[in-house]
N, C-alpha and C. Protein backbone atom coordinates (compact mmCIF):
# COMPACT_ATOMS: atom_id res chain seq x y z
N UNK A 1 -56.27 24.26 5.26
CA UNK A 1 -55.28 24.79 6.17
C UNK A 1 -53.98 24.04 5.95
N UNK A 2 -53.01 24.70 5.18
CA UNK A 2 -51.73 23.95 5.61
C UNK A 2 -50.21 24.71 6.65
N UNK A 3 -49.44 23.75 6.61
CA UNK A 3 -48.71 24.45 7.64
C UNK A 3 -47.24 24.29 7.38
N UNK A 4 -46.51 25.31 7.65
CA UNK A 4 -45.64 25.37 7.06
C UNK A 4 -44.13 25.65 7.58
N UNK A 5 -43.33 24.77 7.38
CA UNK A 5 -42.47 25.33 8.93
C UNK A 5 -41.70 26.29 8.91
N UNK A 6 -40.62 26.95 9.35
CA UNK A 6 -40.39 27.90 9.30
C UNK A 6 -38.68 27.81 8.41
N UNK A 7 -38.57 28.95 7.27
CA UNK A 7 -37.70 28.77 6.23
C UNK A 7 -36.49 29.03 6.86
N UNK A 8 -35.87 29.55 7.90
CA UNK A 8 -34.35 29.49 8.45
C UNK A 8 -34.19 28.43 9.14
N UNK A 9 -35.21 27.51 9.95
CA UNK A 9 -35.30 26.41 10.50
C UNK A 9 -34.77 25.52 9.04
N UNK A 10 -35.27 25.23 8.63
CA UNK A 10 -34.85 24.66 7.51
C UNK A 10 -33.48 24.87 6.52
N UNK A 11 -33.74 25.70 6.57
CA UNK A 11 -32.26 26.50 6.20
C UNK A 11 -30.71 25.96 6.79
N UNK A 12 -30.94 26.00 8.27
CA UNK A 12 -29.78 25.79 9.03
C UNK A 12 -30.16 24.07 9.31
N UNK A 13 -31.44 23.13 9.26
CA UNK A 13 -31.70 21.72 9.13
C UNK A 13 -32.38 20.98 7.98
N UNK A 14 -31.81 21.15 6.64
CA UNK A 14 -32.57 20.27 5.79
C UNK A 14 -33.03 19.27 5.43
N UNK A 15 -32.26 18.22 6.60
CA UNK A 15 -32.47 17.07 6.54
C UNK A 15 -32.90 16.61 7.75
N UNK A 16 -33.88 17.48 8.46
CA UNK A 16 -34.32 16.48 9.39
C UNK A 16 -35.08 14.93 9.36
N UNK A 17 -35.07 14.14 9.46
CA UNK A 17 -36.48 13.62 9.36
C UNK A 17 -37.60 13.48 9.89
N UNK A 18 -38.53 13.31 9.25
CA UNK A 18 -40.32 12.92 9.77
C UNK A 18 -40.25 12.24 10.40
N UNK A 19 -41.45 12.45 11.29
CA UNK A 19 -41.45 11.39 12.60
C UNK A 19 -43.14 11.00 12.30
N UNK A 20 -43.08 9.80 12.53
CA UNK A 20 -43.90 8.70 12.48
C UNK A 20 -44.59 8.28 13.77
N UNK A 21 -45.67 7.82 14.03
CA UNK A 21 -46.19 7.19 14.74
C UNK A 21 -45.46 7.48 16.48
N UNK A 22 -45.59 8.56 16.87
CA UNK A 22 -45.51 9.18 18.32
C UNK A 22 -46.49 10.18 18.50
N UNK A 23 -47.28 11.28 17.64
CA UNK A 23 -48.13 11.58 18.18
C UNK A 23 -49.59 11.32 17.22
N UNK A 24 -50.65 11.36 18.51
CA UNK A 24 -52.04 11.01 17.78
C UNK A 24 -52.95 11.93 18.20
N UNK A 25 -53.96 11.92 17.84
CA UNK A 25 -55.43 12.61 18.14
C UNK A 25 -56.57 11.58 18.79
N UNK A 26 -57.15 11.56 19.69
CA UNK A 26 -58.30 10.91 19.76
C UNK A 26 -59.41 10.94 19.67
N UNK A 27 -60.52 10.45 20.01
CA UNK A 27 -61.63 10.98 19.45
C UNK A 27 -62.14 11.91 20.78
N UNK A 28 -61.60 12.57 21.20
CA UNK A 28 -62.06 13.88 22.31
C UNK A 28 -61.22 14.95 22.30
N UNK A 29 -60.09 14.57 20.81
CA UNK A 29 -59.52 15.90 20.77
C UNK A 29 -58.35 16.10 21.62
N UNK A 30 -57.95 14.98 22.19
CA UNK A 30 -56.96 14.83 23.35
C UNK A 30 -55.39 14.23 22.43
N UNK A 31 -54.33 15.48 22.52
CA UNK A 31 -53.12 14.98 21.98
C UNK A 31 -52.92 13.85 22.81
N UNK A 32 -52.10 12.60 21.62
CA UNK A 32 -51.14 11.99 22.63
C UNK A 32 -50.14 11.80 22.33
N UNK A 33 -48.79 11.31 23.06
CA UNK A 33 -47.10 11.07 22.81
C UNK A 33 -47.31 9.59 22.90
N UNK A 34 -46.98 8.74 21.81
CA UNK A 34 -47.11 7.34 22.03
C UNK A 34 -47.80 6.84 23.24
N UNK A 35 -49.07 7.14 23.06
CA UNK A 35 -50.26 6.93 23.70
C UNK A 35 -50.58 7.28 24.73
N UNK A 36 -49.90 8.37 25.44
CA UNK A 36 -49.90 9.22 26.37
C UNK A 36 -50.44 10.23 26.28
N UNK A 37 -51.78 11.13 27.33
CA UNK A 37 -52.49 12.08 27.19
C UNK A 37 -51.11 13.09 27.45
N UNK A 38 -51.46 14.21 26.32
CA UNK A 38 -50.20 15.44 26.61
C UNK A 38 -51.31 15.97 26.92
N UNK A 39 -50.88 16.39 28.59
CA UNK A 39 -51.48 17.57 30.13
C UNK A 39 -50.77 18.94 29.88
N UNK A 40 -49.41 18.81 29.57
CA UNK A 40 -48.94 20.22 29.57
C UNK A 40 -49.47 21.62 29.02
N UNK A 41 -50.07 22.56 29.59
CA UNK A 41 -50.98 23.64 28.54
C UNK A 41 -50.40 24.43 27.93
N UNK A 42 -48.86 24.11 28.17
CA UNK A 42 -47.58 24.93 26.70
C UNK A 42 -47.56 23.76 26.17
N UNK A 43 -47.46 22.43 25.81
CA UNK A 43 -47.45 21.78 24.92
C UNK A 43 -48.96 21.51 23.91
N UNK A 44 -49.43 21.37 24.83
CA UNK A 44 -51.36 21.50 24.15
C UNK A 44 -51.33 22.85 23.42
N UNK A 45 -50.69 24.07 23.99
CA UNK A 45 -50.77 25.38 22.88
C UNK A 45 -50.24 24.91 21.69
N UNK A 46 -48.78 24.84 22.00
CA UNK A 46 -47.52 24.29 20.95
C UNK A 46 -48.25 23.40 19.92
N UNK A 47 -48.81 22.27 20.29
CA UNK A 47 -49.34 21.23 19.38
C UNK A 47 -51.02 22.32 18.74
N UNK A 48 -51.86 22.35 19.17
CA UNK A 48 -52.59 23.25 18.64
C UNK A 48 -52.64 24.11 17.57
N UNK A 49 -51.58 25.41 17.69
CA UNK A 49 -51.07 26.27 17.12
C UNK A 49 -50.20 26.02 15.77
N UNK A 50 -49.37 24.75 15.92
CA UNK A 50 -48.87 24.07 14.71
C UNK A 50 -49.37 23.05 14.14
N UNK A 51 -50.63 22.76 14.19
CA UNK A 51 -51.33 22.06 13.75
C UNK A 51 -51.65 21.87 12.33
N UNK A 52 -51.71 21.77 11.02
CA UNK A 52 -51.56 21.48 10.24
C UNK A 52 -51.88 20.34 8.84
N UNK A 53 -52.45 21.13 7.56
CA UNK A 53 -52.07 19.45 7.34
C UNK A 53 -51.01 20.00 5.75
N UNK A 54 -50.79 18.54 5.38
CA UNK A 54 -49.85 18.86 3.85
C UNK A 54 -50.74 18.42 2.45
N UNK A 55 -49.32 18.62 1.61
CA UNK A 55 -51.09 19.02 0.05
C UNK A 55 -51.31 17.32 0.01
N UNK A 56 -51.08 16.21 0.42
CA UNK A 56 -51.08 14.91 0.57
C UNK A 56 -51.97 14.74 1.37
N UNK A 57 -53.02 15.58 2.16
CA UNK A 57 -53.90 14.82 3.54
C UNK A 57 -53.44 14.51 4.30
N UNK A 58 -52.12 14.75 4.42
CA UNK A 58 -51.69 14.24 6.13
C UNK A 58 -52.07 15.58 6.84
N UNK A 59 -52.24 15.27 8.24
CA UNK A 59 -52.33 15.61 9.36
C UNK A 59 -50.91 15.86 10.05
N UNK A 60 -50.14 17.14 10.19
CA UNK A 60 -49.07 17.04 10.94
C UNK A 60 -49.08 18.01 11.83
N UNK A 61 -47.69 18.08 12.58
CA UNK A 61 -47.49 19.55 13.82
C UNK A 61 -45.91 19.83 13.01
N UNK A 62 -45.48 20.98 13.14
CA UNK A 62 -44.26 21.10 12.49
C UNK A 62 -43.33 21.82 13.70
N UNK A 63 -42.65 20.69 14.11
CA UNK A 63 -41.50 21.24 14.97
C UNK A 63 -40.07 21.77 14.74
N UNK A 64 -40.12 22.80 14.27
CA UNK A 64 -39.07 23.69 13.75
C UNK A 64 -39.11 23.00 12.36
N UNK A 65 -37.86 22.38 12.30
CA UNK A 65 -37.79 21.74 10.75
C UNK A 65 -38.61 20.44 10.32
N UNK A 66 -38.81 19.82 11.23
CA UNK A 66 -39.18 18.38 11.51
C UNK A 66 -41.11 18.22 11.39
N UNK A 67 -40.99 17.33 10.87
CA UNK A 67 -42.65 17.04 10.65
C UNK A 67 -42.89 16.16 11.14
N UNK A 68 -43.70 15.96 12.30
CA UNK A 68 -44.20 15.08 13.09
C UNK A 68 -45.90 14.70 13.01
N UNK A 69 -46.05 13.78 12.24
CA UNK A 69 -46.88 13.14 11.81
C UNK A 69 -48.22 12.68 12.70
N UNK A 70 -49.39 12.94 12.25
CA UNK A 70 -50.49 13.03 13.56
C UNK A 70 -50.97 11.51 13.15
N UNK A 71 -51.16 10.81 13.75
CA UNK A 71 -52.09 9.43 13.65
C UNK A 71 -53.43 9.74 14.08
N UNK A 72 -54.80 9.81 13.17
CA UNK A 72 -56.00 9.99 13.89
C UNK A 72 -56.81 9.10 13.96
N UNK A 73 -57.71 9.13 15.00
CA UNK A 73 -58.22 7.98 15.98
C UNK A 73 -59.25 8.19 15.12
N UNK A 74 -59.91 9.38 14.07
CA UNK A 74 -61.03 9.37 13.11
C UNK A 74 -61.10 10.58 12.33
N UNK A 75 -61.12 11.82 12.68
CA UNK A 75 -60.38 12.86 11.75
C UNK A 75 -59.98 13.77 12.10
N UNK A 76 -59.61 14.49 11.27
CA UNK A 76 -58.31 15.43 12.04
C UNK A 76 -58.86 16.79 13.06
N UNK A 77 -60.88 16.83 12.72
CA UNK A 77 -60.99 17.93 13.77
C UNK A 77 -61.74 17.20 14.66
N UNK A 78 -62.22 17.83 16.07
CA UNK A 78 -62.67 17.11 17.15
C UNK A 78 -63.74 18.72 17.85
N UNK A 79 -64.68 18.15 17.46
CA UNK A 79 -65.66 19.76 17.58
C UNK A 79 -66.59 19.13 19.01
N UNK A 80 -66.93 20.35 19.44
CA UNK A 80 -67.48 20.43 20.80
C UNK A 80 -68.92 21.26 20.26
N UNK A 81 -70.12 21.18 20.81
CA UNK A 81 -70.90 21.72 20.75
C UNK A 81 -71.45 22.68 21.71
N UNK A 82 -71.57 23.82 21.84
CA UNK A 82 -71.64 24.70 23.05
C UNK A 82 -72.70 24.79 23.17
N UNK A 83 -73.82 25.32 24.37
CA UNK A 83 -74.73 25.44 24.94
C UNK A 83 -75.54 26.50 23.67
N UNK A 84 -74.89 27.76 23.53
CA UNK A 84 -75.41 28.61 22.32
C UNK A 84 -75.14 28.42 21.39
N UNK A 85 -75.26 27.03 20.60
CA UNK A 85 -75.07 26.41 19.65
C UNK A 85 -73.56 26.68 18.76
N UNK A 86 -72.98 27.28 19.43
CA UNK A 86 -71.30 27.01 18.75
C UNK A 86 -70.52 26.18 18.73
N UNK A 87 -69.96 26.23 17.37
CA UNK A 87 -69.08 24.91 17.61
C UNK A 87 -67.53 25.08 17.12
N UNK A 88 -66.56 24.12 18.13
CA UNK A 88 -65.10 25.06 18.14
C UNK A 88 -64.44 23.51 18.37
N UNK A 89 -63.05 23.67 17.49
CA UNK A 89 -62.33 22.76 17.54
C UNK A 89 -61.66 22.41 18.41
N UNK A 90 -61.20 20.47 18.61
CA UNK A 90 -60.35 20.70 19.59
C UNK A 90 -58.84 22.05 19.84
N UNK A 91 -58.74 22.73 18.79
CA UNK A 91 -57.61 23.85 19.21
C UNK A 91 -58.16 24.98 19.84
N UNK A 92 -59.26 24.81 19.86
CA UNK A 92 -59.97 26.73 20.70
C UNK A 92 -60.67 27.17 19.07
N UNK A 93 -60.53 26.82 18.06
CA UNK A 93 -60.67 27.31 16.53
C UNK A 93 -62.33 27.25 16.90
N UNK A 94 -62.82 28.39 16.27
CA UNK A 94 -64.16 28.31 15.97
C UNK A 94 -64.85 27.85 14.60
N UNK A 95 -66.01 27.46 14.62
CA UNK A 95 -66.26 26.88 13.36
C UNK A 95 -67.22 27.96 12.73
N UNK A 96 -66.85 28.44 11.29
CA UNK A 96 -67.83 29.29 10.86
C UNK A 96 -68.81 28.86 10.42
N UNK A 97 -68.42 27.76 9.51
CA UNK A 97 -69.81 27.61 8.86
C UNK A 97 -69.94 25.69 8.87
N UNK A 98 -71.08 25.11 7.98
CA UNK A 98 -71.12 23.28 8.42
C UNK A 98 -71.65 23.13 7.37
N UNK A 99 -71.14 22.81 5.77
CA UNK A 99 -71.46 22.47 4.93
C UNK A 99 -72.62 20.96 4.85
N UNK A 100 -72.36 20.17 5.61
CA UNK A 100 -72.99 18.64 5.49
C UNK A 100 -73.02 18.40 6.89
N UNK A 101 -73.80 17.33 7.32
CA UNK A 101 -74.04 16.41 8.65
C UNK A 101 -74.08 15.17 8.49
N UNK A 102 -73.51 14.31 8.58
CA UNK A 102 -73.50 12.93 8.75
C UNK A 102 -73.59 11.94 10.10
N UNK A 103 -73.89 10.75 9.46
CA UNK A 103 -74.28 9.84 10.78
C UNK A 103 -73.27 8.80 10.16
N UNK A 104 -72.59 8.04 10.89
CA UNK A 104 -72.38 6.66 10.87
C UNK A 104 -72.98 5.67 10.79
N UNK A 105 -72.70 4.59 10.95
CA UNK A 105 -73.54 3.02 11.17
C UNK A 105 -73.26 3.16 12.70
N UNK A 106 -71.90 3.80 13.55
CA UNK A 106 -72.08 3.34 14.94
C UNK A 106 -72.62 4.51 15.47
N UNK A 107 -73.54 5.60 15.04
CA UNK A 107 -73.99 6.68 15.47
C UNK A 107 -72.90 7.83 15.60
N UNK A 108 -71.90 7.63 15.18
CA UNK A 108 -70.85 9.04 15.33
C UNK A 108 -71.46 9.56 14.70
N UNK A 109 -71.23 11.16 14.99
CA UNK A 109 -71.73 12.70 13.86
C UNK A 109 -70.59 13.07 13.33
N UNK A 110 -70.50 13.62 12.34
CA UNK A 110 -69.34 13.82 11.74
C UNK A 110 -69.82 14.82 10.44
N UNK A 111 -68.97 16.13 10.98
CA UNK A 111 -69.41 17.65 10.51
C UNK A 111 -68.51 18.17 9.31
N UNK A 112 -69.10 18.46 8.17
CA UNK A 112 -68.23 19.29 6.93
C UNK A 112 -67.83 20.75 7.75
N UNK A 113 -66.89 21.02 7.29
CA UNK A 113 -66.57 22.53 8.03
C UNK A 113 -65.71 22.78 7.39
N UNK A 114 -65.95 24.66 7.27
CA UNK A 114 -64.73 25.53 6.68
C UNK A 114 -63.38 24.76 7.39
N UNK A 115 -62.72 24.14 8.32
CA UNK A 115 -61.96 23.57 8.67
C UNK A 115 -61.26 22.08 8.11
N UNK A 116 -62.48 21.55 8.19
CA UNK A 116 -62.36 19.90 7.23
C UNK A 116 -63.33 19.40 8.11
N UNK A 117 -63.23 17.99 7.76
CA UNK A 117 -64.38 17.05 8.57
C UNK A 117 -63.43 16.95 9.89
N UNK A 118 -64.68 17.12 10.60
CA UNK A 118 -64.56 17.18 12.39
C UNK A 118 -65.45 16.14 12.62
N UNK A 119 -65.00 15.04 13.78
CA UNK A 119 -66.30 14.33 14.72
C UNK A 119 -66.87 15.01 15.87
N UNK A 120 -67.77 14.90 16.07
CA UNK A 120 -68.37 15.76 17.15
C UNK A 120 -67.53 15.00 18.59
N UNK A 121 -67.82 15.55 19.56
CA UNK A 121 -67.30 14.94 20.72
C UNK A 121 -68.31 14.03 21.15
N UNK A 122 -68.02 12.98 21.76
CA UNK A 122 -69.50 12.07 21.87
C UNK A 122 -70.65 12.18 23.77
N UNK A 123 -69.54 13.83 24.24
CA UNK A 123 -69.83 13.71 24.94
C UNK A 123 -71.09 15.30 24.82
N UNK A 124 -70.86 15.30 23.44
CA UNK A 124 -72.08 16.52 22.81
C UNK A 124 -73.40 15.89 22.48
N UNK A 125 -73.01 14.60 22.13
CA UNK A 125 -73.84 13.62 21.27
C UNK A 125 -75.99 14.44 21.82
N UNK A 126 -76.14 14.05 22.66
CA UNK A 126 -77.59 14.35 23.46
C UNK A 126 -77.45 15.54 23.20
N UNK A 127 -77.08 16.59 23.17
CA UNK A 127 -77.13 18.24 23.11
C UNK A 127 -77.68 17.74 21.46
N UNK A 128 -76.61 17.72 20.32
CA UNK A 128 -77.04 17.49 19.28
C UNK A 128 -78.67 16.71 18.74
N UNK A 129 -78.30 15.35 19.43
CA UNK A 129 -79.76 14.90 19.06
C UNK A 129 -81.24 15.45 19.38
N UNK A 130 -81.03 16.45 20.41
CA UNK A 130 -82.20 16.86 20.98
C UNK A 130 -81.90 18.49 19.93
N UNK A 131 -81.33 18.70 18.98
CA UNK A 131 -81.90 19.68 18.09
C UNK A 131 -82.21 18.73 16.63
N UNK A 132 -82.43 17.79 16.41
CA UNK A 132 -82.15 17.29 15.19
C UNK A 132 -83.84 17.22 15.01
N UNK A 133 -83.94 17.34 14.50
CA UNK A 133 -85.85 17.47 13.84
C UNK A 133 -86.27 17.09 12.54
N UNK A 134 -87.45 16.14 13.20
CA UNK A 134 -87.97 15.14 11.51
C UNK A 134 -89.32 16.10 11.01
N UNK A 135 -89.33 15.96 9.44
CA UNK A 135 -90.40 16.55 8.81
C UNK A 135 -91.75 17.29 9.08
N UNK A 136 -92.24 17.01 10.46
CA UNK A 136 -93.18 17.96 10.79
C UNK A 136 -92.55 18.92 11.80
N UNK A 137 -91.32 19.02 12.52
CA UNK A 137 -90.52 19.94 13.21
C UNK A 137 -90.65 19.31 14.26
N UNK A 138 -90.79 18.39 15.23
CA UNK A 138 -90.59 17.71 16.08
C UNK A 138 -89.36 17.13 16.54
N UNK A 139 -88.94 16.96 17.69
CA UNK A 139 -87.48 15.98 17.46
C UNK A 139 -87.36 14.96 17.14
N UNK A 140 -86.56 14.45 16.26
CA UNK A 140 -86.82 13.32 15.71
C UNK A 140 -86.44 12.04 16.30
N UNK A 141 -87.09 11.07 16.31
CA UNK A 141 -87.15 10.34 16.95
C UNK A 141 -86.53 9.20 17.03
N UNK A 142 -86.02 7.61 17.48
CA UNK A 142 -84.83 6.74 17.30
C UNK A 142 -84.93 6.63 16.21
N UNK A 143 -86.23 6.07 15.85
CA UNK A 143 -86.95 4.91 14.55
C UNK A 143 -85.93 5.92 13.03
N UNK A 144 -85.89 7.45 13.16
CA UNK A 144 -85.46 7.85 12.26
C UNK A 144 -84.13 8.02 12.17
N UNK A 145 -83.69 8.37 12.99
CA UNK A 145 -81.66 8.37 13.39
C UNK A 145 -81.41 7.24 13.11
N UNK A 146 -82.19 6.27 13.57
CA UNK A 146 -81.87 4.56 13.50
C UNK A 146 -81.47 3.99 11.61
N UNK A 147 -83.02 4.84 10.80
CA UNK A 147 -83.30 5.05 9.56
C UNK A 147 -81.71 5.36 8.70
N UNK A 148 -81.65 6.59 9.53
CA UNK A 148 -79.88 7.09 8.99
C UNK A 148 -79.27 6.30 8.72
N UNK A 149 -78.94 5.87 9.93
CA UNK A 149 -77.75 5.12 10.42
C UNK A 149 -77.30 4.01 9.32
N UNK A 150 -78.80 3.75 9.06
CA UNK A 150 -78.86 2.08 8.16
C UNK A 150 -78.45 2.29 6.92
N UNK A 151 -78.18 4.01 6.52
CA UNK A 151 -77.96 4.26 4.90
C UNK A 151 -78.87 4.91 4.24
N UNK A 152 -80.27 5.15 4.99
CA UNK A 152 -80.73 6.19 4.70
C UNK A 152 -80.35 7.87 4.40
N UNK A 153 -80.96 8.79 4.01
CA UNK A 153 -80.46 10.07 4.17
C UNK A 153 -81.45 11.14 4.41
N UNK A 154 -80.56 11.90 5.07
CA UNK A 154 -82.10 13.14 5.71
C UNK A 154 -83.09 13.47 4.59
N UNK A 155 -82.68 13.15 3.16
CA UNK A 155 -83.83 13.67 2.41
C UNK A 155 -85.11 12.61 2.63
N UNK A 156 -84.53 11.55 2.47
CA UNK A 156 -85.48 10.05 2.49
C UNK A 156 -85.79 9.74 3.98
N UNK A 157 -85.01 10.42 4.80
CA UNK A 157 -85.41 10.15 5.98
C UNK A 157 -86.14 11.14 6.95
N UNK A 158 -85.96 12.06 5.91
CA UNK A 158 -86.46 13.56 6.67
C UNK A 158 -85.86 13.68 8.23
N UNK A 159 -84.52 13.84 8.54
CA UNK A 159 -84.19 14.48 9.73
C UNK A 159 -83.19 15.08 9.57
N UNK A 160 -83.04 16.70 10.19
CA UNK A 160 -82.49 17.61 9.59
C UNK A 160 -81.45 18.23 10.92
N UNK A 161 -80.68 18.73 11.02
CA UNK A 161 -80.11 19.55 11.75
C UNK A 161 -79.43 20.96 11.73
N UNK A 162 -80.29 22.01 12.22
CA UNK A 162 -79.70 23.48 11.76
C UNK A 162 -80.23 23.25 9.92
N UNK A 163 -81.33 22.91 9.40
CA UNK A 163 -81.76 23.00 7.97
C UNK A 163 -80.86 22.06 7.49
N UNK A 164 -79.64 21.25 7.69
CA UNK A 164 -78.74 20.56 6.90
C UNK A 164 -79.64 19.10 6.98
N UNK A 165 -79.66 18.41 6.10
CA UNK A 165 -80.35 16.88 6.11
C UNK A 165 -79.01 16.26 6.51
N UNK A 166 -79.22 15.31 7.38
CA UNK A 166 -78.24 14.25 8.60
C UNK A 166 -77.85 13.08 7.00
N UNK A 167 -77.08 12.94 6.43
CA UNK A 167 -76.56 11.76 5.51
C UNK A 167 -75.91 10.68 6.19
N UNK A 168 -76.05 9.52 5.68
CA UNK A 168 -75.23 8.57 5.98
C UNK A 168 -74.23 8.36 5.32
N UNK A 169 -73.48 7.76 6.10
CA UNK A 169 -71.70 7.85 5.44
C UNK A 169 -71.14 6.38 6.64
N UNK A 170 -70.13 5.36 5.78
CA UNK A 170 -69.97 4.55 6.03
C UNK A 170 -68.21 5.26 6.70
N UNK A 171 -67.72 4.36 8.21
CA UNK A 171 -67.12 5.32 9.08
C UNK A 171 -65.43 4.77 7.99
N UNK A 172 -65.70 3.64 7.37
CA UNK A 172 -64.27 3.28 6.47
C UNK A 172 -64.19 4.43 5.46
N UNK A 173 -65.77 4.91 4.62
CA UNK A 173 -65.13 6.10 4.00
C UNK A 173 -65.02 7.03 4.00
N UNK A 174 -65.35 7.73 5.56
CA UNK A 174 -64.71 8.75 5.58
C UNK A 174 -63.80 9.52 5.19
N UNK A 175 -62.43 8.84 5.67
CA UNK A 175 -60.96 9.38 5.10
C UNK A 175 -61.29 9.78 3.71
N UNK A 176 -62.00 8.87 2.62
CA UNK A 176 -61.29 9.17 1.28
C UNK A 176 -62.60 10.24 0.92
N UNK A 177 -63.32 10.30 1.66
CA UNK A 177 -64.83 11.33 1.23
C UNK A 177 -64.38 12.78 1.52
N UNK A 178 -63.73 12.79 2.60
CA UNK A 178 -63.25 14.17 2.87
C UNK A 178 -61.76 14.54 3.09
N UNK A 179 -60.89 13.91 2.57
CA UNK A 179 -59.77 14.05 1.73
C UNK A 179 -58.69 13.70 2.65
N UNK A 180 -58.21 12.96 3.62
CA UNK A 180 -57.74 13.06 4.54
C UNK A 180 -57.05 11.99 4.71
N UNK A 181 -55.67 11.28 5.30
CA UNK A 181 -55.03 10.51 5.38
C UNK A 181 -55.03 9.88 7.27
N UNK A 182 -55.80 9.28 7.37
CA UNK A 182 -55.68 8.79 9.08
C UNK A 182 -54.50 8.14 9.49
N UNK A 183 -54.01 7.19 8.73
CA UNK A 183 -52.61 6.70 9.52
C UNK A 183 -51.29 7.23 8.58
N UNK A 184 -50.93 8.54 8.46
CA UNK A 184 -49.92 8.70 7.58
C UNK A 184 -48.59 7.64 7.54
N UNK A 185 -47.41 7.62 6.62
CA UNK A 185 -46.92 6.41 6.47
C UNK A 185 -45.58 6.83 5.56
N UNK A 186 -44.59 6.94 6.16
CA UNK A 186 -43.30 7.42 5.14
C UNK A 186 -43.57 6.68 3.64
């Protein structure tokens, strides 16, 4: 997904500059303005809707001419897990499909998606674990999530979610595993 601002905006401002380190993402998907939750639900559209990234892995919002640079708290999507197993980004975006599943060392989930890598919300976390199932179809149990966690992988560890085997992935390489720039940087 990239984003692109708009060519008479530019036109009539070529030289705006990038803005740095004022807005972020957190890990619940919650914009902020230099560390301030943005409440407004025309600015939460606004930021949403221009959401974005560039052919560099940054993460931006594009305000008319101006590129305002996202700082993320871990990656650039923030997925929710719904009761009928859907899953939708922090923008309202639905997720079609979930190439991979990963675990951390600190137990974050962290989802491949037609979108990019998303962390789950951690307040999905129990919805998720109670579908995750080890080798005889049972739910799987600490001893094996635990297994993950340590660097194991769903093949060796046999625990699977939705048929995907749960991998481990260390939370420093994220960024460079799924292509993405967390603290962009003029």
């Amino acid at each position: 997904m990239t984003n692109s601002p708009d060519p008479a905006a530019l036109a009539r401002w070529p030289d705006v500059p990038a803005c740095y380190d004022w807005l972020s993402l957190d890990r619940r998907g919650t914009w902020r303005l230099q560390g301030e939750a943005v409440v407004h639900a025309g600015l939460v559209g606004f930021l949403n809707a221009s959401y974005g990234r560039d052919e560099a892995g940054n993460w931006l919002v594009h305000n008319g001419p101006q590129r305002v640079y996202v700082a993320l708290d871990y990656t650039p999507w923030v997925l929710r897990l719904h009761p009928d197993g859907r899953l939708t980004a922090h923008t309202g975006a639905g997720v079609a499909t979930v190439a991979a599943v990963c675990l951390d060392e600190e137990g974050n989930v962290l989802l491949d998606t037609d979108q990019g890598a998303g962390l789950l919300d951690d307040r999905d976390l129990a919805a998720f674990l109670a579908q995750c199932r080890g080798a005889d179809g049972s739910v799987a149990d600490d001893e094996a999530l635990l297994a993950v966690m340590a660097g194991g992988s769903g093949l060796t560890c046999q625990v699977r979610w939705q048929d995907l085997p749960l991998q481990a992935v260390e939370r420093t390489a994220v960024p460079e595993r799924f292509g993405f720039r967390a603290r962009p940087a003029p």
